[in-house]
C-alpha atoms as a PDB file:
ATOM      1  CA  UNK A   1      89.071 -35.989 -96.681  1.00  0.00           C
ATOM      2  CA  UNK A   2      86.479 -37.168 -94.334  1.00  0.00           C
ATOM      3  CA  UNK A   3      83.846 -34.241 -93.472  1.00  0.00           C
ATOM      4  CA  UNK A   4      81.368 -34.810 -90.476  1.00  0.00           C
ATOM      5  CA  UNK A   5      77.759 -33.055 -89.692  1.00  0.00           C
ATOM      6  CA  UNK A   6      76.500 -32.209 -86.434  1.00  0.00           C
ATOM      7  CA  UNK A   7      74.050 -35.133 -86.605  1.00  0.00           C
ATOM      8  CA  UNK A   8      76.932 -37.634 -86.510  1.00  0.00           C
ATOM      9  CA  UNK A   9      76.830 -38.487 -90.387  1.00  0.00           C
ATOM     10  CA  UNK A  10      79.755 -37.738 -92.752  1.00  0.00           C
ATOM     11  CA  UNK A  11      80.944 -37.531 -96.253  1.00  0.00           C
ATOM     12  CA  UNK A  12      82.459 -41.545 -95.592  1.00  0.00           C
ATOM     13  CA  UNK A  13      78.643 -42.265 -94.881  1.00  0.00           C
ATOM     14  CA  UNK A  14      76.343 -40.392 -97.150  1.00  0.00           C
ATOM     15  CA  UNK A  15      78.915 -39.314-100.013  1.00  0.00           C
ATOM     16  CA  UNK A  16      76.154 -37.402-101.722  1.00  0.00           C
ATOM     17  CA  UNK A  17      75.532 -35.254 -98.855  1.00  0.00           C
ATOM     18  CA  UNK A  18      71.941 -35.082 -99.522  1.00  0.00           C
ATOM     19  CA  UNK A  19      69.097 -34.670-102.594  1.00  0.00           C
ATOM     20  CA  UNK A  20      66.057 -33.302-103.470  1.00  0.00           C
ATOM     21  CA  UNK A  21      63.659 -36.517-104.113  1.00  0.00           C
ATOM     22  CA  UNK A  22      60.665 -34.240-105.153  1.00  0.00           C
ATOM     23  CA  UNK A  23      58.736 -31.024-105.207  1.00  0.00           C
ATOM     24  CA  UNK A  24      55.336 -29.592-104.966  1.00  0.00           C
ATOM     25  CA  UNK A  25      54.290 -26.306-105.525  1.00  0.00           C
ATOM     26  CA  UNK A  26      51.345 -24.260-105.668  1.00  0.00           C
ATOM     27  CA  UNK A  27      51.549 -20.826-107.140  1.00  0.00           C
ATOM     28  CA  UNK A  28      48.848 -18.436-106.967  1.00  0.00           C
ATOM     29  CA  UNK A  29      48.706 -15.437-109.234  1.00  0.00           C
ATOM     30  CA  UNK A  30      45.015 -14.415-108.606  1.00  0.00           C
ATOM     31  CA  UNK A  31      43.853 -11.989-105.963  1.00  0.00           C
ATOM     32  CA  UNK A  32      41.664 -12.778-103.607  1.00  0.00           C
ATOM     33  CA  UNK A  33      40.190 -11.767 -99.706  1.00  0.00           C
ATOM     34  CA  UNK A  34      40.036 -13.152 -96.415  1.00  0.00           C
ATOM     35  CA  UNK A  35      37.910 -12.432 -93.298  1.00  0.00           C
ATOM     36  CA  UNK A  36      40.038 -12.061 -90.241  1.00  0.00           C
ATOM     37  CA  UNK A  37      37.935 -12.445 -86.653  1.00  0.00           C
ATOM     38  CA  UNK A  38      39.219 -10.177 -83.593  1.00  0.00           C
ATOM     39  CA  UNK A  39      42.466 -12.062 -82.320  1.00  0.00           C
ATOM     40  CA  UNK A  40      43.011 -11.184 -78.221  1.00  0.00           C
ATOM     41  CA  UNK A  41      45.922 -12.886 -76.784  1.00  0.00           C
ATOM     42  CA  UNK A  42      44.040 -12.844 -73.835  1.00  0.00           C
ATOM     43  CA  UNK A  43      41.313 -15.937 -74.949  1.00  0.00           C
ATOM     44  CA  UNK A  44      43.982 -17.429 -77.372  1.00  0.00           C
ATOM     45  CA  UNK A  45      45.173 -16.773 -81.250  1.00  0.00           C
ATOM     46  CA  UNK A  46      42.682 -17.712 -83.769  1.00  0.00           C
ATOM     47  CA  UNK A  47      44.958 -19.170 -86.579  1.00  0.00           C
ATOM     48  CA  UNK A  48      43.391 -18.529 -90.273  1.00  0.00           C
ATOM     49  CA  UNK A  49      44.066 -20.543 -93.461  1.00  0.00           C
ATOM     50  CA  UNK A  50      45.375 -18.612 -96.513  1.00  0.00           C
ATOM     51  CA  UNK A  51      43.568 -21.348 -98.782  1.00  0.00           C
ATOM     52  CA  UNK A  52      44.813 -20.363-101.656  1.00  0.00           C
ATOM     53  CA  UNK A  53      48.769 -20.967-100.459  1.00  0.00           C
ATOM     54  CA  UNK A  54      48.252 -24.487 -99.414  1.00  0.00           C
ATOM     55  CA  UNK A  55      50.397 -28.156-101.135  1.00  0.00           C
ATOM     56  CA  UNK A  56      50.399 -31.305-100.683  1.00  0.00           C
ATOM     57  CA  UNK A  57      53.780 -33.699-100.649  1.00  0.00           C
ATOM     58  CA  UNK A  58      54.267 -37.441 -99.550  1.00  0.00           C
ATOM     59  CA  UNK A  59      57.869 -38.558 -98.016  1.00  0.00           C
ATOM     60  CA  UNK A  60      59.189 -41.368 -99.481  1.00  0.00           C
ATOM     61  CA  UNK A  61      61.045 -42.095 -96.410  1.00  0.00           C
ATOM     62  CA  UNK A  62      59.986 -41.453 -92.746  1.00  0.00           C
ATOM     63  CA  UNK A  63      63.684 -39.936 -91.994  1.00  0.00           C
ATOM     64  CA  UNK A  64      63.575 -37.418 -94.737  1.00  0.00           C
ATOM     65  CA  UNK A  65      63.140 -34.096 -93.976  1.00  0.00           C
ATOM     66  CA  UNK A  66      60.712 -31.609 -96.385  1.00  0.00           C
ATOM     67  CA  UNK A  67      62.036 -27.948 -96.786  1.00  0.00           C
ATOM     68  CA  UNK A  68      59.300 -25.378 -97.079  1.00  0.00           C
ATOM     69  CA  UNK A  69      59.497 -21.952 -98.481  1.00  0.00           C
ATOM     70  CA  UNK A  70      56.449 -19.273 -98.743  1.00  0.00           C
ATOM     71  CA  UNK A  71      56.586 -16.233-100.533  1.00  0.00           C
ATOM     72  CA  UNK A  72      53.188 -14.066-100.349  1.00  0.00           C
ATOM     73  CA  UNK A  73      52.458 -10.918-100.680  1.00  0.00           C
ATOM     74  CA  UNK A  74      49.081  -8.822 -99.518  1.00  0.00           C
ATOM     75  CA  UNK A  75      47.699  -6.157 -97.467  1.00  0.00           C
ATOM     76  CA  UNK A  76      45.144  -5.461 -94.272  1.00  0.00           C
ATOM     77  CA  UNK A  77      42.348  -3.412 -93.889  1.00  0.00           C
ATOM     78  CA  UNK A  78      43.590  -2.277 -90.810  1.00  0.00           C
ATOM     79  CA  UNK A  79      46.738   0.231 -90.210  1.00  0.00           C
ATOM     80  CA  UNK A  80      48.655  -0.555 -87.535  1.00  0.00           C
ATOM     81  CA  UNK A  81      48.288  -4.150 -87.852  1.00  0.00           C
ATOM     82  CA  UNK A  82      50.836  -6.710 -86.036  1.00  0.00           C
ATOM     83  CA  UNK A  83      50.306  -9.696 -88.752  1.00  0.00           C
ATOM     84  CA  UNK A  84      51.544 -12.782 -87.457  1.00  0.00           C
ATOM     85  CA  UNK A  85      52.246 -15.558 -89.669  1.00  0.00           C
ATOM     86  CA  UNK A  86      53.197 -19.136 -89.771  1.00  0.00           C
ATOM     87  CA  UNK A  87      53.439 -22.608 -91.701  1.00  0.00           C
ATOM     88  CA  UNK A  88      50.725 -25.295 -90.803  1.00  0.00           C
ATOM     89  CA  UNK A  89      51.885 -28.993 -91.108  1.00  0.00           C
ATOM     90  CA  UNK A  90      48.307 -31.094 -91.324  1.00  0.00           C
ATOM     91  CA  UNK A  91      46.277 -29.256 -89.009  1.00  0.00           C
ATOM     92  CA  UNK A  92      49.153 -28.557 -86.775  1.00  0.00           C
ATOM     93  CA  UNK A  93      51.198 -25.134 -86.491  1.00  0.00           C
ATOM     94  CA  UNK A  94      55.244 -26.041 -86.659  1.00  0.00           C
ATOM     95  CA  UNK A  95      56.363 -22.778 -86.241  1.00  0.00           C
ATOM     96  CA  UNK A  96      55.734 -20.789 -83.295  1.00  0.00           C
ATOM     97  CA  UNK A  97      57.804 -18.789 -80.803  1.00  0.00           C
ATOM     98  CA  UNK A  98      57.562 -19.194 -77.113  1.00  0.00           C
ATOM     99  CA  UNK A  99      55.800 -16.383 -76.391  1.00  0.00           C
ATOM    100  CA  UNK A 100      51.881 -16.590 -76.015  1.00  0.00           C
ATOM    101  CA  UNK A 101      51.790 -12.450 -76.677  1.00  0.00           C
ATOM    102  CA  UNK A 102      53.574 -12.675 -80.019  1.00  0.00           C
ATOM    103  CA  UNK A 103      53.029 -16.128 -81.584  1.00  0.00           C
ATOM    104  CA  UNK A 104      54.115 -16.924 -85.438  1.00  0.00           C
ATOM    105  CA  UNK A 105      57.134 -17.374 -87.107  1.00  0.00           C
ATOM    106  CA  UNK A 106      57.404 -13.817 -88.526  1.00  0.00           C
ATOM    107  CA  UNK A 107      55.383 -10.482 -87.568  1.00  0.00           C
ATOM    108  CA  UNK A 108      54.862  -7.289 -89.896  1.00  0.00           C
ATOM    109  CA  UNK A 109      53.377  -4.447 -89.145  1.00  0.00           C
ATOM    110  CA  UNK A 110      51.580  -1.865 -91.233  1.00  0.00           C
ATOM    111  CA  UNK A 111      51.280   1.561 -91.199  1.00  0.00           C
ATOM    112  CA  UNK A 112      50.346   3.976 -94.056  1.00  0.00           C
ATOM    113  CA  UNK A 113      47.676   4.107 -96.534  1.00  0.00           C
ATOM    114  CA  UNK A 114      48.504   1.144 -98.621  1.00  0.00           C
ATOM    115  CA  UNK A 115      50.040  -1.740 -95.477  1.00  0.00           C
ATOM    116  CA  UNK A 116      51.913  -3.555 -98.418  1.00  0.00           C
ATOM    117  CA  UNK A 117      53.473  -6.691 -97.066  1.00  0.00           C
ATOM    118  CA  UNK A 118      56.017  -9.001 -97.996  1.00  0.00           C
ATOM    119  CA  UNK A 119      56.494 -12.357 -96.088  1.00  0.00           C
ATOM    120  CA  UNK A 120      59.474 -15.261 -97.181  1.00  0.00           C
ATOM    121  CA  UNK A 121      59.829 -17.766 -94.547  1.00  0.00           C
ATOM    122  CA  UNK A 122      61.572 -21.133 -94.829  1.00  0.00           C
ATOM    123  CA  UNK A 123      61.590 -23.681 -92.572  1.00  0.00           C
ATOM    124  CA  UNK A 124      62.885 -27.248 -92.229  1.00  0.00           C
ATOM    125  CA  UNK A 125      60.032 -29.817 -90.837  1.00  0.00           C
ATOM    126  CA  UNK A 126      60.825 -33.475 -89.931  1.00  0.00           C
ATOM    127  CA  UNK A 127      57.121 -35.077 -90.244  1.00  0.00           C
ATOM    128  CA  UNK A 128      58.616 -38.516 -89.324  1.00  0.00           C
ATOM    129  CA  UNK A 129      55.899 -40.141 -91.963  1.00  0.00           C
ATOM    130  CA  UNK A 130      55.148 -41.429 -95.173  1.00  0.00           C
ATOM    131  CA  UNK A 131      51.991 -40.409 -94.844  1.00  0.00           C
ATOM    132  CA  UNK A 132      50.611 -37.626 -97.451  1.00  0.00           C
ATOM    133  CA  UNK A 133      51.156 -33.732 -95.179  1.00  0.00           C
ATOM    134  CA  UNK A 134      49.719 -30.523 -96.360  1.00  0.00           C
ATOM    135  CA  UNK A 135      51.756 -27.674 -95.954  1.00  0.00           C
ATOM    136  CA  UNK A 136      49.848 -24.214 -95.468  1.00  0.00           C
ATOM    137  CA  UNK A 137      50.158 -20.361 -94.386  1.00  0.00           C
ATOM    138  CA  UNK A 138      48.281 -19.528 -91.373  1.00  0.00           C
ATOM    139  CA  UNK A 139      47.838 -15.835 -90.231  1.00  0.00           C
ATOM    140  CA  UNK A 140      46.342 -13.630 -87.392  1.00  0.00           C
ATOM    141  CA  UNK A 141      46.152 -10.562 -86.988  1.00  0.00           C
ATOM    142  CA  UNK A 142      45.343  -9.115 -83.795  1.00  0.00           C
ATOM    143  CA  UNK A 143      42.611  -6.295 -82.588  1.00  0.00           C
ATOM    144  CA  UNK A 144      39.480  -5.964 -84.327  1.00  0.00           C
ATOM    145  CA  UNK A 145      38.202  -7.986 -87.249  1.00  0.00           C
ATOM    146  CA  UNK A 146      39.707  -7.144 -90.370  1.00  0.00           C
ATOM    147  CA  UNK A 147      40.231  -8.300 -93.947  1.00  0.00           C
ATOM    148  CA  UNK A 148      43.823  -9.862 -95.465  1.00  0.00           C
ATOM    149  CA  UNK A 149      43.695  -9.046 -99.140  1.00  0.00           C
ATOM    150  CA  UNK A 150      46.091 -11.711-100.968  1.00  0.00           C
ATOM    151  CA  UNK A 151      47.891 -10.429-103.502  1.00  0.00           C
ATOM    152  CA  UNK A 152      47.142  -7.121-103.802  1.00  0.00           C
ATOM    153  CA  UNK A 153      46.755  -3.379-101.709  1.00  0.00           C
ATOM    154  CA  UNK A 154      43.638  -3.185-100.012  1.00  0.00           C
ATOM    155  CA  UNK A 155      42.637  -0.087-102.317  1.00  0.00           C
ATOM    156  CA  UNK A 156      43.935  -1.365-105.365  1.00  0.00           C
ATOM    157  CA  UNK A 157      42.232  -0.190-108.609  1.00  0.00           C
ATOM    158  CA  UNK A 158      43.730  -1.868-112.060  1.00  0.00           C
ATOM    159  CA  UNK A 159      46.345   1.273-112.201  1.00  0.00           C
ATOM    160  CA  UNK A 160      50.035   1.191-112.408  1.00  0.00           C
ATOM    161  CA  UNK A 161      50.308   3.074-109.033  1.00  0.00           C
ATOM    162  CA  UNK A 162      48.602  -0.137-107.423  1.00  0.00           C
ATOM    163  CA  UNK A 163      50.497  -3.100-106.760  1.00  0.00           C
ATOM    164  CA  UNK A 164      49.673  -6.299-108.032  1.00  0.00           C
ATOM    165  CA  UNK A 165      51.715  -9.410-107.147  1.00  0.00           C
ATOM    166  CA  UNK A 166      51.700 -12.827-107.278  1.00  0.00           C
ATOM    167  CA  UNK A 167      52.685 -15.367-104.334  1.00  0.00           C
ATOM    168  CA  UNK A 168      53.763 -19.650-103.743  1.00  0.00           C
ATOM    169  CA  UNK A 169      54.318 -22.353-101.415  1.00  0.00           C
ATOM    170  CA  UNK A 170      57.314 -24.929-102.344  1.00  0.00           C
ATOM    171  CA  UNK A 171      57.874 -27.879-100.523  1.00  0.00           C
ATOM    172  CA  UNK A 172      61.075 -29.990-101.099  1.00  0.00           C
ATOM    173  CA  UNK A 173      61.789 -33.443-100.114  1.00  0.00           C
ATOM    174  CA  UNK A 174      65.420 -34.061 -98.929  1.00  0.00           C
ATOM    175  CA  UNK A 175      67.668 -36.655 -97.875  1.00  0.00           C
END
């Protein structure tokens, strides 16, 4: 039995139906901060780099695509806060909705005390290279200036009623 994809291949002409040809991660179990400048979607989002969430991968083929898959955990300063959040391909952000008043691929907001947040996204990118790409998490949060606190509450205190996490990027190469 012959079974065909959307993108006009089939079992008949790629039997495997696909590998993984490598994978990068970065894993980071630390804690750490981040300034946040005021975000108005009036003058445009300001996009800022979670450094410490950030991998490097290099296709082996230009028609592979790389699968990429964030987990990260963290807190604002600010209750109330829309985050907005999204993957950055070398400099460039690949995911974004259409709309200029809510840009990102995923949006949280906090409320409370303790804004605990939880992101997974996944995505599929198509760089179309076999050049080196660095795959990142990019966030903004909008309103006033505030502080993203990776990995942790923004009051924490080294007590068990604080969480504590840890958080990754993973990057797969596929055929």
């Amino acid at each position: 039995m012959t079974i065909y994809w959307g993108d006009g291949t089939s079992t008949a002409t790629h039997p495997s139906g696909g590998s993984i040809q490598q994978v990068q991660t970065t894993v980071y179990t630390g804690t750490t901060s981040y300034s946040i400048g005021e975000s108005d979607p009036n003058k445009g989002w300001p996009w800022f780099d979670i450094g410490a969430l950030s991998v490097n991968i290099t296709p082996s083929s230009s028609s592979n695509k790389i699968l990429v898959s964030v987990y990260m955990c963290g807190d604002t300063s600010s209750s109330g806060s829309a985050i907005r959040m999204r993957i950055n391909r070398s400099g460039t952000g690949i995911q974004n909705s259409n709309d200029s008043w809510r840009p990102g691929a995923m949006a949280m907001t906090t409320s409370g005390e303790e804004h605990k947040v939880l992101s997974i996204m996944n995505y599929v990118d198509s760089p179309s290279s076999t050049s080196q790409r660095n795959y990142k998490v990019q966030i903004a949060v909008p309103g006033a200036p505030s502080t993203w606190y990776l990995n942790r509450t923004n009051n924490y205190s080294n007590s068990l009623s604080h969480a504590r996490t840890y958080s990754w990027i993973t990057v797969m190469e596929t055929t």
